[in-house]
Protein backbone atom coordinates (compact mmCIF):
# COMPACT_ATOMS: atom_id res chain seq x y z
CA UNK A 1 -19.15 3.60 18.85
CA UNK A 2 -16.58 5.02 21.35
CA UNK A 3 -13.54 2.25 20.33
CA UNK A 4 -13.71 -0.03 17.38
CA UNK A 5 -11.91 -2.46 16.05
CA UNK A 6 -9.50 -1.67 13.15
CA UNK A 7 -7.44 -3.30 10.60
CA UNK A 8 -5.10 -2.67 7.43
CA UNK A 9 -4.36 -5.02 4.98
CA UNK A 10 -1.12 -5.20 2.96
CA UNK A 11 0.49 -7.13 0.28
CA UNK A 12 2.42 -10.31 1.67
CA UNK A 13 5.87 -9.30 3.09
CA UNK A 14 5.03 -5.73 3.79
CA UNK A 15 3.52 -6.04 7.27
CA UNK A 16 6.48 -5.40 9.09
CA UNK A 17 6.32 -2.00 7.49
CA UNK A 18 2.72 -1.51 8.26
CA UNK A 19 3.07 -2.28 11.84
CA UNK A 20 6.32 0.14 12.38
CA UNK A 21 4.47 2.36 10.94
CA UNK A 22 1.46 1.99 13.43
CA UNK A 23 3.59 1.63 16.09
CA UNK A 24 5.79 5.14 15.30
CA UNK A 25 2.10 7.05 15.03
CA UNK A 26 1.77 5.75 18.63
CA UNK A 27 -1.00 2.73 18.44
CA UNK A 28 -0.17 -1.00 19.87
CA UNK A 29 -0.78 -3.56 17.90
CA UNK A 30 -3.20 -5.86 19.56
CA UNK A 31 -2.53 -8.30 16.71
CA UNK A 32 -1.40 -9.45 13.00
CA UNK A 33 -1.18 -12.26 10.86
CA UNK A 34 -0.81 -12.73 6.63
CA UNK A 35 -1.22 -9.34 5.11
CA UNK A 36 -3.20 -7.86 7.97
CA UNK A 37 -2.64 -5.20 11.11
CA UNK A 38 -4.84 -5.01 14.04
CA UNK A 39 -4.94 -1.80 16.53
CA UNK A 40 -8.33 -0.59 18.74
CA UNK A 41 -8.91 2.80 17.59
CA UNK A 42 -12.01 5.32 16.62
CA UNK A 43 -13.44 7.65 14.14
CA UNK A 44 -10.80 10.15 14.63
CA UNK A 45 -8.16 6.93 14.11
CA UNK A 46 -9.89 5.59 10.74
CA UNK A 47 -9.44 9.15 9.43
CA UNK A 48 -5.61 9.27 10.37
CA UNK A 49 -4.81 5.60 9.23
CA UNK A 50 -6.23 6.53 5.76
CA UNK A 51 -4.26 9.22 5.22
CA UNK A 52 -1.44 8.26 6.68
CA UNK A 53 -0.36 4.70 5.93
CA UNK A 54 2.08 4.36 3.39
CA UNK A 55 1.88 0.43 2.47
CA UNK A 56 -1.47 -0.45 3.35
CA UNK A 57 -3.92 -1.37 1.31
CA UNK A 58 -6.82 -0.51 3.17
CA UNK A 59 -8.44 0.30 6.48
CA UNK A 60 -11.20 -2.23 7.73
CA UNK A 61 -13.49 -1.91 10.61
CA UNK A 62 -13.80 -5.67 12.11
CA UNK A 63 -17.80 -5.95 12.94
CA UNK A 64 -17.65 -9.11 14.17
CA UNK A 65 -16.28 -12.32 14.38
CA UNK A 66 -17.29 -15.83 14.44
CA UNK A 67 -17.36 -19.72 13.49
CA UNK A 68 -19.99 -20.23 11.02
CA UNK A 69 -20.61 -24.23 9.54
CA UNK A 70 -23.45 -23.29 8.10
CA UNK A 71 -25.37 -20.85 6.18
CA UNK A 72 -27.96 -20.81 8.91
CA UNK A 73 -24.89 -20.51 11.37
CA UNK A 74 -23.60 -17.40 9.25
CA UNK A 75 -26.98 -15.62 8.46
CA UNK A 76 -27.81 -15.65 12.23
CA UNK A 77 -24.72 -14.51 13.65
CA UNK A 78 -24.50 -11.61 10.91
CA UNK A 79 -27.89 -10.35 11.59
CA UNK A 80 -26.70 -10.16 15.60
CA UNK A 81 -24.19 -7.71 14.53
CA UNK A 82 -25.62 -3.88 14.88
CA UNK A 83 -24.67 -3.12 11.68
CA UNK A 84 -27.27 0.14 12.25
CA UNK A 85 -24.55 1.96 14.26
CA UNK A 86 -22.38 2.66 10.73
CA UNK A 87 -24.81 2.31 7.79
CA UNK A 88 -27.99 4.26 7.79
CA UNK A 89 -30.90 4.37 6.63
CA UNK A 90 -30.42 5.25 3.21
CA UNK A 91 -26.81 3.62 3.03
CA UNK A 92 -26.32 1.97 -0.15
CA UNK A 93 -24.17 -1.51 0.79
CA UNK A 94 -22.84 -4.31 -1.16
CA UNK A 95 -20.70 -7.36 0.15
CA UNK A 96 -17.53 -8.49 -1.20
CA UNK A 97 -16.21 -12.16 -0.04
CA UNK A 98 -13.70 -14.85 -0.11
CA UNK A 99 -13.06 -18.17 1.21
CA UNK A 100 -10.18 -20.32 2.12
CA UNK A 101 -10.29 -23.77 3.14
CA UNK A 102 -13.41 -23.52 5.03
CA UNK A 103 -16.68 -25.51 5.21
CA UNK A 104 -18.69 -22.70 3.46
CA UNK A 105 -16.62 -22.82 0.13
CA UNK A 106 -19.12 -20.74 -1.60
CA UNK A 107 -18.20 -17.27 -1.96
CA UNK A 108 -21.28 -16.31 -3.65
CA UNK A 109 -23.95 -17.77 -1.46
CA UNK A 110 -21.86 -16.32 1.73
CA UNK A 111 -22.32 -12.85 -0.14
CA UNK A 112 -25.86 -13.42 -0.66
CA UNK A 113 -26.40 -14.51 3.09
CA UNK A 114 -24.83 -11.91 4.53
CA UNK A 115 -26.74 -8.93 2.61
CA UNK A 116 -29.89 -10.91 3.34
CA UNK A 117 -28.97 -10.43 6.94
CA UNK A 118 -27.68 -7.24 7.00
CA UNK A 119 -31.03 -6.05 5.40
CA UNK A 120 -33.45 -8.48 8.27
CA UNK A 121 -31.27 -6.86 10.70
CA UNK A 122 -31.47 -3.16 9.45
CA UNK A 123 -35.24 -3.84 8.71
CA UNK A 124 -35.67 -4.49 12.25
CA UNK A 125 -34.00 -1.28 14.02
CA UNK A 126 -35.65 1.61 11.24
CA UNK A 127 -39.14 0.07 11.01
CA UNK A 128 -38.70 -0.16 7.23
CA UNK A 129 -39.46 -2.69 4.83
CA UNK A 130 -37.74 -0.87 1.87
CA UNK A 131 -34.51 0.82 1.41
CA UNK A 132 -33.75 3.58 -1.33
CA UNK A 133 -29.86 3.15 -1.31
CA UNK A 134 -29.34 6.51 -2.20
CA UNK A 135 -27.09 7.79 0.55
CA UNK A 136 -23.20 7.19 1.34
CA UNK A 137 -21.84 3.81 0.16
CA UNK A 138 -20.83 0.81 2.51
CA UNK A 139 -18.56 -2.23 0.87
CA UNK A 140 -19.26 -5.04 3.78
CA UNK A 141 -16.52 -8.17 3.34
CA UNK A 142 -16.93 -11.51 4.54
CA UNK A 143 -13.97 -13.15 5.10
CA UNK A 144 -13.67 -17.38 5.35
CA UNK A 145 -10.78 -18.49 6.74
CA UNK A 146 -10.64 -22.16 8.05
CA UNK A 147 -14.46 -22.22 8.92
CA UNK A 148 -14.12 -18.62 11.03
CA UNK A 149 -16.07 -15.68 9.41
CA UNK A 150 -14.50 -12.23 9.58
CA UNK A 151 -17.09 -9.20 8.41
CA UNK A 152 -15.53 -6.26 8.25
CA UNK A 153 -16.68 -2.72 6.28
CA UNK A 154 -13.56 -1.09 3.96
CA UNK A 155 -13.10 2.93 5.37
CA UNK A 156 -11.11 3.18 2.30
CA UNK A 157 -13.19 2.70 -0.66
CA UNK A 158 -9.99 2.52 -3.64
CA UNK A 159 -7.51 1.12 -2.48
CA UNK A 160 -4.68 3.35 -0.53
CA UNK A 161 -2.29 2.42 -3.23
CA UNK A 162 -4.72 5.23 -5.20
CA UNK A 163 -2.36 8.10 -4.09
CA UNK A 164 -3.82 10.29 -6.80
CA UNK A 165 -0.90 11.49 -8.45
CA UNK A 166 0.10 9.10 -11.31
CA UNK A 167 -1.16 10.37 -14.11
CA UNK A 168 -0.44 8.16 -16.94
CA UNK A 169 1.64 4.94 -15.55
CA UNK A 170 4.34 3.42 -17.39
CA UNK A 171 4.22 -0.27 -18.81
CA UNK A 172 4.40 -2.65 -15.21
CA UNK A 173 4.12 0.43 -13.05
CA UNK A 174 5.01 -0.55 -9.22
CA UNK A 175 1.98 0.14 -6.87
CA UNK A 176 2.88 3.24 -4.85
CA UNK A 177 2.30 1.02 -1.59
CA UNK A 178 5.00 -0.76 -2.68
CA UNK A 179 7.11 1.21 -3.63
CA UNK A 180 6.83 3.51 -0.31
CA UNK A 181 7.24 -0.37 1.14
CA UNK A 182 10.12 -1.24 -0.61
CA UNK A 183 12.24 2.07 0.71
CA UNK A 184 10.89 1.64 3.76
CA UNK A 185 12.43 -2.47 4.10
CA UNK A 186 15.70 -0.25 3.31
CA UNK A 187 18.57 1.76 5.00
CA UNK A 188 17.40 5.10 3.03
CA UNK A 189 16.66 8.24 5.16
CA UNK A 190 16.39 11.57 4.56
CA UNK A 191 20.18 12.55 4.76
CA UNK A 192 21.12 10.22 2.25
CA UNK A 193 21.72 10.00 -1.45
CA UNK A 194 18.94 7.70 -3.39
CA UNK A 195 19.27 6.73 -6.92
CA UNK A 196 16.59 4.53 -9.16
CA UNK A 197 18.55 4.25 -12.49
CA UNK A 198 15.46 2.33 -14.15
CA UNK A 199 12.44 4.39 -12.79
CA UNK A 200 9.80 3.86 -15.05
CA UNK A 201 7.01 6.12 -13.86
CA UNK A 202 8.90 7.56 -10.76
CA UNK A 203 7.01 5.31 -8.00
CA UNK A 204 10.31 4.41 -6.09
CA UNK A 205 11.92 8.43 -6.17
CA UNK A 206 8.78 9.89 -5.09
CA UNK A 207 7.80 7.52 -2.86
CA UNK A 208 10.87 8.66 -0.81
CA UNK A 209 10.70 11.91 -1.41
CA UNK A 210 7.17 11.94 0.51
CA UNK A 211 8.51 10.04 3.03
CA UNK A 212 11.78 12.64 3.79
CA UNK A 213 9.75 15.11 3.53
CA UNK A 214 6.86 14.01 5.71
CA UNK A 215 3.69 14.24 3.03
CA UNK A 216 1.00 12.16 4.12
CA UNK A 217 -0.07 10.04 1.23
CA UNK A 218 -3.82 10.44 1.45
CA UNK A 219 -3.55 14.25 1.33
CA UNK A 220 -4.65 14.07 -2.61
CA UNK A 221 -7.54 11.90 -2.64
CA UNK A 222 -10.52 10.61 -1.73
CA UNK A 223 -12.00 8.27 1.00
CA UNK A 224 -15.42 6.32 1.51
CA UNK A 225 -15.24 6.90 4.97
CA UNK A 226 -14.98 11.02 4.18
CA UNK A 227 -18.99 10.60 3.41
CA UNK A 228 -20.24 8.57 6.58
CA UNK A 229 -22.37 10.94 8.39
CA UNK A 230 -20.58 9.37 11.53
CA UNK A 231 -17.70 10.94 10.89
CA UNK A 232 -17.69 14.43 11.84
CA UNK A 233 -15.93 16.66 9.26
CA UNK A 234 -14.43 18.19 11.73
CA UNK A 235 -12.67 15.27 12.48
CA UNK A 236 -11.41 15.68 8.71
CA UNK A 237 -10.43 19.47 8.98
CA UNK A 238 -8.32 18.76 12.35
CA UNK A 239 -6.43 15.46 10.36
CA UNK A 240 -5.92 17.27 7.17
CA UNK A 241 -4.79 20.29 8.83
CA UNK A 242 -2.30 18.21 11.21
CA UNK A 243 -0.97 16.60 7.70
CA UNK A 244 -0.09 19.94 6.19
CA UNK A 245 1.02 21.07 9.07
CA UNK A 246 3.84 18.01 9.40
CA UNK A 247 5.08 18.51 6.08
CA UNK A 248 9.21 19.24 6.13
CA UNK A 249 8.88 22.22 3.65
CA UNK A 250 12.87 23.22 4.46
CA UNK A 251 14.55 19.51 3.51
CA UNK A 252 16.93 19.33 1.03
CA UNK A 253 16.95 16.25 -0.74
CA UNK A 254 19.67 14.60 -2.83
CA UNK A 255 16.95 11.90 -4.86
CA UNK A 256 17.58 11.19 -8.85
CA UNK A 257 15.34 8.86 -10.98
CA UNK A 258 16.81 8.01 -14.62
CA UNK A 259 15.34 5.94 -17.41
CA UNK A 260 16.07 5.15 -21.26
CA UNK A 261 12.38 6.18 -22.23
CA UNK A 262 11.81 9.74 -22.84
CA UNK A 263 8.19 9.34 -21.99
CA UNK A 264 8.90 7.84 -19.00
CA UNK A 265 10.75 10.82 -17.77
CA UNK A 266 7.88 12.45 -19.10
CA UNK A 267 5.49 10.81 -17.04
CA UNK A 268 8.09 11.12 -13.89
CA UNK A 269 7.95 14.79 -13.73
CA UNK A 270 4.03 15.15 -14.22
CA UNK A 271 3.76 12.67 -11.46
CA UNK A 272 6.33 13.91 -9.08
CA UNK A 273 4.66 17.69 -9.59
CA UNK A 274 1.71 16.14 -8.62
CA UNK A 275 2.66 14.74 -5.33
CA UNK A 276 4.34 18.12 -4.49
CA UNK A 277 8.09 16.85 -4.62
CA UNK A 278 9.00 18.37 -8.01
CA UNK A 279 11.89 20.27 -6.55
CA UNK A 280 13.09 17.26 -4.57
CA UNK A 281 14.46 14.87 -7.59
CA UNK A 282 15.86 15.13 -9.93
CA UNK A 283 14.53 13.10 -13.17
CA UNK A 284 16.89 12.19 -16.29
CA UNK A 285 16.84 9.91 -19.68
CA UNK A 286 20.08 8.32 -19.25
CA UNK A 287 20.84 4.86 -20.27
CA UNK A 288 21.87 2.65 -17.53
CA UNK A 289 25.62 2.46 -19.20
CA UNK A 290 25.78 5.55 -19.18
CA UNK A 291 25.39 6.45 -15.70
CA UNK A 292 28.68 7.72 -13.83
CA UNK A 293 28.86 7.43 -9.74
CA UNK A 294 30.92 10.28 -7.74
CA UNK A 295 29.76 9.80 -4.56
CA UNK A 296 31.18 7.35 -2.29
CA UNK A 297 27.94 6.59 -0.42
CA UNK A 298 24.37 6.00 -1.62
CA UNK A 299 21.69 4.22 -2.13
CA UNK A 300 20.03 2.54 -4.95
CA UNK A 301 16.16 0.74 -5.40
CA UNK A 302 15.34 0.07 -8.83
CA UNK A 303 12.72 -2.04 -10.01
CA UNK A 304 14.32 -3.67 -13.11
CA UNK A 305 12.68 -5.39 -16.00
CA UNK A 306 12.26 -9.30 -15.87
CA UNK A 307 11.88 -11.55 -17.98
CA UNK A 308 7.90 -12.87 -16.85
CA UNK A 309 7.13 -9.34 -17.04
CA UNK A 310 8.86 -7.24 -19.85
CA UNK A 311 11.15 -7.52 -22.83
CA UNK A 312 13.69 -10.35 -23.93
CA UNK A 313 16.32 -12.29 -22.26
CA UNK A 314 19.37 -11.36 -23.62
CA UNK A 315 18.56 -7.42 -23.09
CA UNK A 316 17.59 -7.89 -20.00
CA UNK A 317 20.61 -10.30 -18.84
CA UNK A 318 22.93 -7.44 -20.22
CA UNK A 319 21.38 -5.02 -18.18
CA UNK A 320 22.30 -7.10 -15.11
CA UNK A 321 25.87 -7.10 -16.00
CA UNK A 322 25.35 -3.31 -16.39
CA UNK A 323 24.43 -2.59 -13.06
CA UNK A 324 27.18 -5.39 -11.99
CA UNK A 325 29.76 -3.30 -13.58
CA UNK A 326 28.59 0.12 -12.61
CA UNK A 327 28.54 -1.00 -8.87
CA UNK A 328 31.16 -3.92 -8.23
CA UNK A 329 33.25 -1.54 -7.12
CA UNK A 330 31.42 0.98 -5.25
CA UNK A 331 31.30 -0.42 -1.89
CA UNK A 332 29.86 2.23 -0.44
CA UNK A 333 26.87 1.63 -1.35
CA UNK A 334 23.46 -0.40 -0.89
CA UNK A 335 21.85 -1.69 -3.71
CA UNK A 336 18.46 -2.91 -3.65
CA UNK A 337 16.38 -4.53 -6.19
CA UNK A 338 13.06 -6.18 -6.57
CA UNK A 339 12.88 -8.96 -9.19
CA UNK A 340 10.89 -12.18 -10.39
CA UNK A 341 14.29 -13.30 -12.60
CA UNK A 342 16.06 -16.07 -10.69
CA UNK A 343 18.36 -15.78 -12.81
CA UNK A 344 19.38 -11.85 -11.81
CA UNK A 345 22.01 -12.99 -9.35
CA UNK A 346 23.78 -15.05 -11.90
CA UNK A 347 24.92 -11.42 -13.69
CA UNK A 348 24.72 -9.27 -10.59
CA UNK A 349 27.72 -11.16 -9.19
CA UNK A 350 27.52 -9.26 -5.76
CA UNK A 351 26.29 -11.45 -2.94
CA UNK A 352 22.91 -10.03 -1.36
CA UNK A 353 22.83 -9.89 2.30
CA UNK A 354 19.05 -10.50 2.83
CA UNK A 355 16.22 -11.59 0.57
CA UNK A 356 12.70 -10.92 1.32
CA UNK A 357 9.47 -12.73 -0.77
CA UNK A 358 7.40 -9.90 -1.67
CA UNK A 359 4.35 -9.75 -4.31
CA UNK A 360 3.91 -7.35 -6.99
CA UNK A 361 0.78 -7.83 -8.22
CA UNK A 362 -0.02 -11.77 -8.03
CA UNK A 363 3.83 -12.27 -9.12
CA UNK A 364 6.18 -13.27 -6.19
CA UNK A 365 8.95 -11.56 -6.19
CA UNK A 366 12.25 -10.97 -4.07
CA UNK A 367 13.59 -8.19 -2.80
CA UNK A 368 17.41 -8.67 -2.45
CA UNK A 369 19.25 -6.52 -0.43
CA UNK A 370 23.30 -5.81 -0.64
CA UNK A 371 24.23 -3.37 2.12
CA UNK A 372 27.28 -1.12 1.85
CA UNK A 373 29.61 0.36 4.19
CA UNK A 374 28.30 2.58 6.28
CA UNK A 375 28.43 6.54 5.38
CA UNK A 376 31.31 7.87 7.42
């Protein structure tokens, strides 16, 4: 399989991050839609994408495409696919689905079909009429979306979000894909100052930090993909050793995460040793009162508490005025904030700029952005 066809996923609202991304590792984008990234790529690609991508999801391998009516329609189609040329003979598969307003409404009995297929067809190219399953797993999706049938096979196996350093995540952790999303929608590079002054379990700080510094990711984990016996592991040595390689050992970084909870700051520093960015922020139990700007210029993304999600109103409403009062005057600098309250504008009296729907989880959320003047 000399090119294939690839795609990440991503949470609503954070493909515009995904395909920058793509696009700044050198790949065109032959196409994108709702929470999904296409390139043409091969083995050597799937292995880069998965360690690389900071706000995907996962990485897909499109198999085939197709309208499908039927379950006849479906079953025959599938089995046309030459699903032998990535799962062998002792590949252990299963098939994951959904469906949106198509004829086939039946997520189950699409499953069903399609691993009935898959089998016929892999039954026909090895001569068998029995497979052990005992060899490198395969997760298969079928995909309904207005009648068309996307199967695809996941490269990922957990999802990329999985970083492998968070250790023990705080109540209503952010996912580290978006996190690493939400600094990327911002102005924040490597030469400026970040703040989070309500950082839970440290997502947002060392999100950034691996970013400035150039860490891939996927360097701490594991991948499906990794155990395909198509996948040369030299094609693994050469990408891992190109990751470590990139990484901006030198950088100085001016990055500080503060919360209320102790254990929280705990957490942070076990987490951000972990990732390899120890030395690169600094982590603090300060109370958001408490916290006293100097600089003229920064940058702040905070995930703050809200009322669908944590604690009661009147705390939370009087840690909006808080943050109103600690930067009203500090035009200088960007503040950015993700948030299900509708209501956090009404006490953060500063008038955002742009506001962009994100999810967090299966909560919608916004992510308002005030910009500041420009550093000097």
């Amino acid at each position: 399989m000399d090119e294939l066809r690839l795609y990440a996923t991503s949470t609503f609202g954070l493909e515009l991050t995904v395909k920058n991304q793509l696009k700044d590792m050198g790949y065109e984008i032959t196409s994108s839609s709702d929470g999904k990234v296409e390139i043409n790529g091969n083995f050597k690609d799937i292995a880069r994408l998965n360690l690389w991508l900071r706000s995907a999801d996962r990485v897909f391998i499109k198999m085939g495409e197709f309208k499908a009516l039927t379950f006849e329609e479906l079953f025959e189609k599938t089995k046309e696919i030459p699903w032998e040329n990535l799962i062998t003979k002792d590949g252990k598969f299963t098939v994951n689905g959904k469906s949106v307003d198509s004829t086939l409404f039946s997520v189950r009995s699409c499953q069903s079909i399609v691993k009935k297929a898959i089998v016929e067809r892999l039954k026909d190219k090895y001569k068998k009429e029995w497979f052990e399953e005992t060899g490198p797993e395969y997760t298969v999706q079928i995909s309904m979306l207005r009648d068309i049938a996307t199967l695809s096979i996941d490269t990922s196996g957990k999802g990329l979000n999985k970083r492998g350093y968070r250790e023990a995540p705080v109540v209503a952790s952010l996912k580290e894909t978006l996190g690493a999303g939400l600094v990327m929608l911002s102005y924040y590079n490597k030469e400026r100052t970040l703040l989070d002054p309500l950082c839970g379990s440290g997502t947002i700080p060392i999100e950034a930090a691996m970013i400035a510094k150039n860490i891939a990711p996927g360097l701490n984990r594991d991948f499906a993909c990794k155990h395909w016996p198509q996948i040369d592991k030299d094609i693994w040595k050469i990408a891992y050793q190109e990751a470590y390689d990139l990484i901006d050992r030198d950088i100085k970084l001016d990055i500080t995460g503060s919360d209320i909870d102790e254990e929280a700051i705990k957490c942070c520093l076990k987490n951000a040793k972990n990732a390899g960015v120890e030395k690169d922020i600094t982590f603090k139990v300060q109370a958001l009162n408490d916290i006293w700007i100097d600089k003229q210029y920064g940058i702040v993304i905070t995930n703050p508490p809200y009322g669908e999600r944590i604690g009661d109103y009147p705390t939370l409403n009087r840690l909006y005025l808080d943050m109103d009062k600690i930067f009203k005057k500090k035009k200088g600098w960007s503040i950015y904030v993700i948030t299900g309250d509708l209501k956090f504008s009404s006490f953060f009296k500063r008038h955002y700029d742009r506001e962009r729907k994100l999810y967090n989880g299966n909560m919608q959320v916004r992510y308002l952005q005030f910009y500041g003047e420009k550093p000097q």
